[in-house]
C-alpha atoms as a PDB file:
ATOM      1  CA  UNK A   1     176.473-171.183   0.412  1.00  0.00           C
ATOM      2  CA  UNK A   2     179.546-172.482  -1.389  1.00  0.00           C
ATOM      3  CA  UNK A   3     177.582-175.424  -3.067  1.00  0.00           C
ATOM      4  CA  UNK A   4     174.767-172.884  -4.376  1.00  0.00           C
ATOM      5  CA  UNK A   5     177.887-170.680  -5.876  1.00  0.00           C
ATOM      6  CA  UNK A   6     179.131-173.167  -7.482  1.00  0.00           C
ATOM      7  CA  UNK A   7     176.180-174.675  -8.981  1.00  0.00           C
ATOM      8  CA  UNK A   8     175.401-170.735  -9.971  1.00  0.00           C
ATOM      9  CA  UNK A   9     178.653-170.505 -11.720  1.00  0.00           C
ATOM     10  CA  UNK A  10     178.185-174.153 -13.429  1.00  0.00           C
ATOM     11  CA  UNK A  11     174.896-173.517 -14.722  1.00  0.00           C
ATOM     12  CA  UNK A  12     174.975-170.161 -15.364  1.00  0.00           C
ATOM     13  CA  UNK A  13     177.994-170.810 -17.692  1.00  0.00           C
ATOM     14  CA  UNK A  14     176.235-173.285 -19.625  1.00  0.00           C
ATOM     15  CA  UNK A  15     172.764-171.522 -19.577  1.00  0.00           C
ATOM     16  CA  UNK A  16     174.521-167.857 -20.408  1.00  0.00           C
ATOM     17  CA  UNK A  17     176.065-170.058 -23.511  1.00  0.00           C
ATOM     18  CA  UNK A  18     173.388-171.263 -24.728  1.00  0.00           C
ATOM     19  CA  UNK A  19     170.856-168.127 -24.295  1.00  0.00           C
ATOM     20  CA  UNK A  20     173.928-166.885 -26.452  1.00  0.00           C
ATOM     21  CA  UNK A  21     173.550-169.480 -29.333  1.00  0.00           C
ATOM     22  CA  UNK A  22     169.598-169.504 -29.374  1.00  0.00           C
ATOM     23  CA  UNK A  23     169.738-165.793 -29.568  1.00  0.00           C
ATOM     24  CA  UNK A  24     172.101-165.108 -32.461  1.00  0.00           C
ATOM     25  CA  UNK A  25     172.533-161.013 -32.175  1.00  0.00           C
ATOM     26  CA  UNK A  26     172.971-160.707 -28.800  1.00  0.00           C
ATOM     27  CA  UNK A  27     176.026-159.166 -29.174  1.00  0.00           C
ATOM     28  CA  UNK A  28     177.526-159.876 -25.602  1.00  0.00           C
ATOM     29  CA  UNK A  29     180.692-162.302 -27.144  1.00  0.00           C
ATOM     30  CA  UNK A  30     181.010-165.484 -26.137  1.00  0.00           C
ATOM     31  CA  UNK A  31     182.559-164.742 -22.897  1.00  0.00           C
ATOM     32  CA  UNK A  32     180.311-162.164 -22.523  1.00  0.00           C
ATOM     33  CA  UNK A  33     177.382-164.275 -22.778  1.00  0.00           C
ATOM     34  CA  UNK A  34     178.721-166.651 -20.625  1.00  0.00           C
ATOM     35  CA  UNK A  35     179.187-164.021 -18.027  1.00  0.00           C
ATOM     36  CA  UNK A  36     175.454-162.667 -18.093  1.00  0.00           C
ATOM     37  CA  UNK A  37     174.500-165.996 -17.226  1.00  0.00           C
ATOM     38  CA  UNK A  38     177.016-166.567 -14.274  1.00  0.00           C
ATOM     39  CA  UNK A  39     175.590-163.455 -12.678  1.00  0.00           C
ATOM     40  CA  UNK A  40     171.841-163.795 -13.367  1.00  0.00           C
ATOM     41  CA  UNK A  41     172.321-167.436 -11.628  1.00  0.00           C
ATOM     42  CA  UNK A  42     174.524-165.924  -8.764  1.00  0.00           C
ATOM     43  CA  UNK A  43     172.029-163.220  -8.281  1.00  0.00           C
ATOM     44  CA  UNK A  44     169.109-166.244  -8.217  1.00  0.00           C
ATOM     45  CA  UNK A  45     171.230-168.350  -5.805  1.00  0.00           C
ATOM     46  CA  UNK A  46     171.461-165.986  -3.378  1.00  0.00           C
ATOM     47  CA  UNK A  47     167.869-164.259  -3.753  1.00  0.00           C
ATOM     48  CA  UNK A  48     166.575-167.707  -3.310  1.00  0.00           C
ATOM     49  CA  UNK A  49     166.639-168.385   0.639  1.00  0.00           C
ATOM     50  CA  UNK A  50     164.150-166.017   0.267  1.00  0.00           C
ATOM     51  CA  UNK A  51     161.480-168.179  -0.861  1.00  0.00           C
ATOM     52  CA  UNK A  52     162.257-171.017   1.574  1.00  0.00           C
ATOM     53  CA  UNK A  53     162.416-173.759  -0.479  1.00  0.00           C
ATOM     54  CA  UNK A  54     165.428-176.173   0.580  1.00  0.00           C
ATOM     55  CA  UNK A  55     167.160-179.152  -1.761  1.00  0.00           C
ATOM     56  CA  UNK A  56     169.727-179.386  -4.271  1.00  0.00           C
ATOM     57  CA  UNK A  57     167.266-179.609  -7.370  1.00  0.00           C
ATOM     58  CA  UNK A  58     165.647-176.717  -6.251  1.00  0.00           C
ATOM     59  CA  UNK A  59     169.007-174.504  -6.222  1.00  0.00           C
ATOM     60  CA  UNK A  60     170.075-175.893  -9.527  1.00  0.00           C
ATOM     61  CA  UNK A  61     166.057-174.696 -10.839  1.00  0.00           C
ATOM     62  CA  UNK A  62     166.229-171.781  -9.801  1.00  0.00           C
ATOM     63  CA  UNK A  63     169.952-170.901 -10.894  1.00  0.00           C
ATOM     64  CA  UNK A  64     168.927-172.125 -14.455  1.00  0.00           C
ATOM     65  CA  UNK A  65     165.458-169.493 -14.010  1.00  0.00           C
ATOM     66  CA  UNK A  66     168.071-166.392 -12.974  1.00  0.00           C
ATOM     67  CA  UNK A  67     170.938-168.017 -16.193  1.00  0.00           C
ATOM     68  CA  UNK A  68     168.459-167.885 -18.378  1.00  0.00           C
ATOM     69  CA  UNK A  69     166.068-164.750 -17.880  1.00  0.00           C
ATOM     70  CA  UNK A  70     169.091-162.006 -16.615  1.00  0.00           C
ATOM     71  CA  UNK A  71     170.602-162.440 -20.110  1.00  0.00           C
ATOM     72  CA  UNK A  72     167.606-162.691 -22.324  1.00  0.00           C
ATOM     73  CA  UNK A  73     166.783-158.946 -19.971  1.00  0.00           C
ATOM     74  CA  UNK A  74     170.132-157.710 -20.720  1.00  0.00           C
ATOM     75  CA  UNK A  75     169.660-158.616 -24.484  1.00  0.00           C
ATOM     76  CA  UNK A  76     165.864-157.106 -24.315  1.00  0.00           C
ATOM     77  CA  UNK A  77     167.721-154.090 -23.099  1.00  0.00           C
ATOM     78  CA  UNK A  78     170.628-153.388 -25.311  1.00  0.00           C
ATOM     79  CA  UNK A  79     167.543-154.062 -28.364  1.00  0.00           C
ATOM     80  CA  UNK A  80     165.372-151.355 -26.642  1.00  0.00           C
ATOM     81  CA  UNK A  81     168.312-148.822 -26.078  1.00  0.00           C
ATOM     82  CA  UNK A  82     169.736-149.105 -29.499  1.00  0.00           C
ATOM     83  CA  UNK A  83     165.869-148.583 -31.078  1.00  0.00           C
ATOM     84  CA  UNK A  84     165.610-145.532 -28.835  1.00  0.00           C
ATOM     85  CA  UNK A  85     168.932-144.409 -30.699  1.00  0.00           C
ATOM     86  CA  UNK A  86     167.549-144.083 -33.417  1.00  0.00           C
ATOM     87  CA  UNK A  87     164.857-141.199 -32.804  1.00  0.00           C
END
């Protein structure tokens, strides 16, 4: 469990940065950004026993899947609740 954390935080950190740079107004910060994608690849690490699928490739897959969709939600989000603002 403490290998798939620590891939989680490794490539969450790197996918949360670059979801950041690909998606200019995000608006989460740098750190911010980074953050997102820590805990959308924690929340993949640990959701994946689930699917019973075993190997170190297939933890560092599906941490990058939970990096990189949580923050591109949390951006969809923050988009749709500052357009509903608006009305």
């Amino acid at each position: 469990m403490f290998l798939a954390l620590s891939i989680a935080v490794v490539v969450g950190s790197i996918a949360g940065w670059l979801v950041g740079e690909l998606v200019r107004e995000t608006g989460f910060g740098f750190l911010g950004n980074i953050l997102i994608g820590i805990v959308g690849a924690s929340i993949a690490a640990l959701t994946f026993p689930m699917l019973r699928l075993h190997g170190l490739g297939s933890w560092a897959v599906a941490t990058a899947i939970g990096a990189i969709t949580f923050p591109l939600v949390a951006w969809f989000i923050k988009r749709l609740l500052s357009f509903a603002r608006t009305f």
